[in-house]
Protein backbone atom coordinates (compact mmCIF):
# COMPACT_ATOMS: atom_id res chain seq x y z
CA UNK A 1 0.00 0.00 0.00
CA UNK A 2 1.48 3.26 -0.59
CA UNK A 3 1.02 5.09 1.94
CA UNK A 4 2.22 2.60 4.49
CA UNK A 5 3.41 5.46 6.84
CA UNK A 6 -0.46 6.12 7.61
CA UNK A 7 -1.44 9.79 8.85
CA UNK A 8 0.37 11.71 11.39
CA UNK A 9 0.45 15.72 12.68
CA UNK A 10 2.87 16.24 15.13
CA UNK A 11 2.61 19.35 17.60
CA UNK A 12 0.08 21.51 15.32
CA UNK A 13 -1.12 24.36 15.99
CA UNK A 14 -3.36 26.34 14.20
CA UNK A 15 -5.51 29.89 15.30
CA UNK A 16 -9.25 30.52 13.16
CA UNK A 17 -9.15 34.54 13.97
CA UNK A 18 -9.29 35.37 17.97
CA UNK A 19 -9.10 31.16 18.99
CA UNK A 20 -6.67 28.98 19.53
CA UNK A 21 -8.44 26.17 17.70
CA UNK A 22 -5.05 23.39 17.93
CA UNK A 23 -2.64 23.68 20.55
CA UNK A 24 -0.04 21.68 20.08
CA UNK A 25 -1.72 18.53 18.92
CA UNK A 26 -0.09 15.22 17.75
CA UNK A 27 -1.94 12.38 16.49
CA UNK A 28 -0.98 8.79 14.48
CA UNK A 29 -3.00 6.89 12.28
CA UNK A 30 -1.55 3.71 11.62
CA UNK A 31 -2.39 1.22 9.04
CA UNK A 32 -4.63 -1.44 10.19
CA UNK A 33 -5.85 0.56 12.68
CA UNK A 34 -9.44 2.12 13.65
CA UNK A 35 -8.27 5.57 15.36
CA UNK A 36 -11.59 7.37 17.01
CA UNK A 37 -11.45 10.94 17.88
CA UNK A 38 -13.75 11.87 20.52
CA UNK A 39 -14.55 15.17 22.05
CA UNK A 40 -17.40 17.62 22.94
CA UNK A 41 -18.39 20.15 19.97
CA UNK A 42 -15.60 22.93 19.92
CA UNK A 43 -12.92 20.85 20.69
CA UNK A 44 -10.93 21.30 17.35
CA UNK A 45 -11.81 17.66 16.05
CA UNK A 46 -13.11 18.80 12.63
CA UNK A 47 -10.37 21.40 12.31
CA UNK A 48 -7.94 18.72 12.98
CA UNK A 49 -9.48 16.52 10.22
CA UNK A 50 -9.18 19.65 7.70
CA UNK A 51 -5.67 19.96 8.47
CA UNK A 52 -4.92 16.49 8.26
CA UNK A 53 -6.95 16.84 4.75
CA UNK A 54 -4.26 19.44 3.78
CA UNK A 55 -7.98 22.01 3.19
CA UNK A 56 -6.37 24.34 6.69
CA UNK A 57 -2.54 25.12 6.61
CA UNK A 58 -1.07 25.12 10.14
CA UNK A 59 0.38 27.65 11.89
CA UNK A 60 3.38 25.71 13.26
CA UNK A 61 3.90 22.32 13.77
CA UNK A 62 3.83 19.38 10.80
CA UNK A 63 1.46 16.88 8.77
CA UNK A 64 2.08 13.57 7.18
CA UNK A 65 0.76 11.13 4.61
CA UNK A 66 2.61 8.08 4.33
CA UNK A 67 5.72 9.53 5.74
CA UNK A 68 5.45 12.60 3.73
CA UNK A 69 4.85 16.24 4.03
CA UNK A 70 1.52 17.46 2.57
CA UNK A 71 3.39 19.76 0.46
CA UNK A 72 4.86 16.95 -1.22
CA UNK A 73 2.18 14.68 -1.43
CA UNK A 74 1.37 13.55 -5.33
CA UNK A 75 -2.05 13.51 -6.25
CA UNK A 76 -2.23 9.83 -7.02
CA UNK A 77 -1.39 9.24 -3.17
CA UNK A 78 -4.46 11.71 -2.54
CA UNK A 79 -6.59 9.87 -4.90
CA UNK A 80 -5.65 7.09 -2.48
CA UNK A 81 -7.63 8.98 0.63
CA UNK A 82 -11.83 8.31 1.35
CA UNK A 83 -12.81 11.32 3.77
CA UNK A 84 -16.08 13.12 4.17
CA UNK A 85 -16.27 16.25 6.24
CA UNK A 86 -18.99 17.27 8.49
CA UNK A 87 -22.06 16.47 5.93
CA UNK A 88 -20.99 13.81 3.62
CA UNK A 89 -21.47 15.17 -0.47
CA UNK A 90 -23.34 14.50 -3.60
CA UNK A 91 -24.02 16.52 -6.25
CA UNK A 92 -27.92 17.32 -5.53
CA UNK A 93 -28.96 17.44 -9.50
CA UNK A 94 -27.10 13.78 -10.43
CA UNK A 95 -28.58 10.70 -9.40
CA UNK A 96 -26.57 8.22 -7.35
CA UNK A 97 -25.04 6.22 -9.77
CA UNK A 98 -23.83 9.11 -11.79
CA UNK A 99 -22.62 10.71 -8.12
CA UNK A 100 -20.61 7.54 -7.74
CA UNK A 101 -19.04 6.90 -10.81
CA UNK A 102 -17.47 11.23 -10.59
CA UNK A 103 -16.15 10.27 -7.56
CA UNK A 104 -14.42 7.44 -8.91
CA UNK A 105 -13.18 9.36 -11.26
CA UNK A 106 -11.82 12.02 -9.17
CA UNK A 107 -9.89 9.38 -7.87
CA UNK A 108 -8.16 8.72 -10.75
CA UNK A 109 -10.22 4.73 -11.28
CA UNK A 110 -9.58 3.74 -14.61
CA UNK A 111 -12.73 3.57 -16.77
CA UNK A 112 -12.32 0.10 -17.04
CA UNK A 113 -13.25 -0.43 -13.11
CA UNK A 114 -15.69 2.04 -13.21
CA UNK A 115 -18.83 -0.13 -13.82
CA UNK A 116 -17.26 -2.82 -11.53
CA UNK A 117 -16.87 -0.47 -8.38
CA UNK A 118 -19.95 1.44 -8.27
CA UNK A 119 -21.80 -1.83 -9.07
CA UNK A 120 -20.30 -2.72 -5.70
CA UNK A 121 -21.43 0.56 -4.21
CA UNK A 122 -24.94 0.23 -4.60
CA UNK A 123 -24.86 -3.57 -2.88
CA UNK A 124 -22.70 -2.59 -0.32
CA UNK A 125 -24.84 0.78 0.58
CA UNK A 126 -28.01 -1.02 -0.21
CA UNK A 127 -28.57 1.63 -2.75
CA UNK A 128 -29.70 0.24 -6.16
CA UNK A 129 -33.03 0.94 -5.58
CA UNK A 130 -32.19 4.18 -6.02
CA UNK A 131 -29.73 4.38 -8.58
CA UNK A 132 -31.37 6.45 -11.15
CA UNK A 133 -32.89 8.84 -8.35
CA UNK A 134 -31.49 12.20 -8.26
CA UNK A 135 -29.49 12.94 -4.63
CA UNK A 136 -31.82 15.82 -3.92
CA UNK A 137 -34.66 13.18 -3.72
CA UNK A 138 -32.98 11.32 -1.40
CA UNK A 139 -33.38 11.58 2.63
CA UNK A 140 -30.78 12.71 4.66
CA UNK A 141 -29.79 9.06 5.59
CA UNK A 142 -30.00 7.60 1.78
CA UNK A 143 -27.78 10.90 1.08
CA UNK A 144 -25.40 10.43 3.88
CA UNK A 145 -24.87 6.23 2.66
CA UNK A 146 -23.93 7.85 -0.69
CA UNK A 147 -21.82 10.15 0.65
CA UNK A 148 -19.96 7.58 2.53
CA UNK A 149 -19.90 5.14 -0.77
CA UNK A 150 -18.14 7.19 -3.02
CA UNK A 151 -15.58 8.03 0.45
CA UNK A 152 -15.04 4.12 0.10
CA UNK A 153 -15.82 2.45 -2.77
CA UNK A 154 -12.28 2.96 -4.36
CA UNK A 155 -10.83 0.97 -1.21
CA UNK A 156 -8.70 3.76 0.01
CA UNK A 157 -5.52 3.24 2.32
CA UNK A 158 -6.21 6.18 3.94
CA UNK A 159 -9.55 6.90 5.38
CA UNK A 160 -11.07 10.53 7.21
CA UNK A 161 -14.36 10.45 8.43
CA UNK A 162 -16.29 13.03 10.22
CA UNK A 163 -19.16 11.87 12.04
CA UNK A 164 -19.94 9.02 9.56
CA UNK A 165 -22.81 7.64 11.43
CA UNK A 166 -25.24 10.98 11.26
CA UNK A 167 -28.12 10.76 9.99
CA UNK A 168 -28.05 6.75 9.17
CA UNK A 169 -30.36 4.35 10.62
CA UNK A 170 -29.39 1.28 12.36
CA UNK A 171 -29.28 -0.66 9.33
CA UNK A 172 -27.09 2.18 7.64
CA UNK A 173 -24.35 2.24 10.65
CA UNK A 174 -24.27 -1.83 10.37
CA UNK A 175 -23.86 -1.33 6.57
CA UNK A 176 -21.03 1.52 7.73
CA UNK A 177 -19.34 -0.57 10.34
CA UNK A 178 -18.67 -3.67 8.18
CA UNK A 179 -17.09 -1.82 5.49
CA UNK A 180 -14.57 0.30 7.77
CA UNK A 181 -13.79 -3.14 9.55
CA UNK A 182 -12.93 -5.03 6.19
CA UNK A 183 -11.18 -1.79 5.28
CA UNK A 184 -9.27 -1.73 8.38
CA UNK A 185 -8.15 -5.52 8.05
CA UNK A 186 -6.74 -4.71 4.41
CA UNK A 187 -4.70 -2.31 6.24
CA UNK A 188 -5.77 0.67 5.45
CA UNK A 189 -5.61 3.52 8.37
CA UNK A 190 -9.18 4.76 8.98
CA UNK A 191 -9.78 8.21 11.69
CA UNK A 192 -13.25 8.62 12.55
CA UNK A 193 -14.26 12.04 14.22
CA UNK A 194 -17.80 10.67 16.25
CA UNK A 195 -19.52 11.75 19.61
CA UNK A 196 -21.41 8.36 19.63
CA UNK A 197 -19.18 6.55 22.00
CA UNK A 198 -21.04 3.22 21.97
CA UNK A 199 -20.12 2.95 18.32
CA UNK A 200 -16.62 3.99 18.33
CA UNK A 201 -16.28 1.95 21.15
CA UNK A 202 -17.65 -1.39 18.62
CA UNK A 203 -15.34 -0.32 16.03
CA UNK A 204 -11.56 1.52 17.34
CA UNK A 205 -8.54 0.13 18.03
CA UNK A 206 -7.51 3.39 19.91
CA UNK A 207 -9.86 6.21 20.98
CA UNK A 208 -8.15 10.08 21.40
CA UNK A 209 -10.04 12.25 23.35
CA UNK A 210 -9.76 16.15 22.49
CA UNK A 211 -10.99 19.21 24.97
CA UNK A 212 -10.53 22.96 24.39
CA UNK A 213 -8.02 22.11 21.34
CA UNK A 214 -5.35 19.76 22.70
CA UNK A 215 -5.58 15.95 22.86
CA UNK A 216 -6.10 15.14 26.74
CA UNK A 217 -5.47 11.48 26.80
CA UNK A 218 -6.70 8.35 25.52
CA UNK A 219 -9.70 5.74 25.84
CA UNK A 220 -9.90 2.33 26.14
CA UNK A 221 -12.35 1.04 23.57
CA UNK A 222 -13.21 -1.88 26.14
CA UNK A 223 -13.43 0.82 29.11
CA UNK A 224 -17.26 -0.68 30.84
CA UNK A 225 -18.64 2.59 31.17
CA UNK A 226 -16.86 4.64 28.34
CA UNK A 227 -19.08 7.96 28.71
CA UNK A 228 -18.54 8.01 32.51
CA UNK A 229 -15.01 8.11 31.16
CA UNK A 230 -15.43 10.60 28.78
CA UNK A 231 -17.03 13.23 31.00
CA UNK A 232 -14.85 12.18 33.99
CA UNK A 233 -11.69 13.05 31.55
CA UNK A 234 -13.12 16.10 30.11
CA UNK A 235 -14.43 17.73 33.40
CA UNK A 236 -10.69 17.23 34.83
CA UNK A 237 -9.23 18.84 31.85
CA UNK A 238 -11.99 21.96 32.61
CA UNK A 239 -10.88 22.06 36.23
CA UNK A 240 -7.01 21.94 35.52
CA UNK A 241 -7.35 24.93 32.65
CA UNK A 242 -8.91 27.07 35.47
């Protein structure tokens, strides 16, 4: 795999106008690996992921794929990375077939996989029922399962998900959860920015807890009461800033 040196920032920092939104904040995705990123809204998780996209510069501090500096990264190593951000896209006009095969394309799949791929996409998402229907149709769920296809479909080694599991049903976050898992065991390094602890907890192989915008520790996935945890962690973290 190519980028076998996963995903790594080490000590970034990075101010959005009058906030310090990353204070010095390292972080390794390894291949093979499930990391979860956990943390109450405002912590810095999705500005992390943007930097770790390459979309936010940093102010200081530097970022990594497969052992490489951002700046230096080709774009047939970024054709290797699935992400969505925040609300995963489709283009609202094109129906889901048509959304999957561009974003095969944007990631550089031969033509002659194409057909294969997305083919696989609808089965996997449970969405050939509505292939021909155009994403605007769709509900916020059905949206959010394409989104997350044409993230995956092209088996990337390097995965970036923010809050994957909004907006799916239970059936969508099974659907979700085997494909990061068979992802993860052909070794590709998957982060996963969620607040729903009892899923992270089903699928990571290391949990990072963020507060404020610095990483505060760790989580054990198998931790019995992992929100007690969480809240226990965070609140500390509150009381030491003051």
């Amino acid at each position: 795999m190519d980028d076998v040196g996963g995903l790594r920032a080490d000590q970034v920092r990075r101010r959005l106008g009058d906030t310090l939104a990353l204070d010095g904040v390292s972080l390794a995705v390894e291949p093979g690996q499930v990391h979860a990123l956990v943390g109450l809204n405002g912590a810095g998780k999705t500005t992390l992921l943007r930097v770790l996209l390459g979309m936010l510069s940093v102010d200081s501090g530097s970022v990594t794929l497969g052992g490489v500096a951002l700046s230096g990264v080709e774009p047939a190593a970024w054709a290797g990375v699935g992400h969505t951000l925040e609300t995963a896209f489709a283009y609202p006009e094109l129906d889901v077939r048509q959304n999957l095969e561009i974003a095969a394309r944007l990631r550089l799949v031969g033509s002659d996989r194409i057909d294969g791929m997305v083919e696989w996409s609808l089965s996997a998402f449970e969405l050939g029922a509505y292939a021909g229907v155009a994403a605007r149709r769709l509900s916020q769920g059905n949206r959010q399962r394409v989104g997350l296809a044409a993230a995956l479909q092209h088996a990337p080694g390097t995965v970036v998900l923010d809050e994957p599991s909004n907006a799916l049903d239970p059936a969508g976050v099974l659907l979700l959860r085997e494909t990061l898992l068979r992802r993860r065991d052909d070794g590709a390094a998957i982060l996963v920015s969620s607040h729903h602890l009892d899923e992270v907890a089903r699928i990571a192989d290391r949990i990072t807890l963020m507060n404020r915008g610095r990483v505060i520790g760790s989580l054990d996935p198998d931790t019995l009461d992992l929100e007690r945890s969480f809240f226990s962690a965070v609140h500390a973290d509150d009381e030491a800033r003051r």
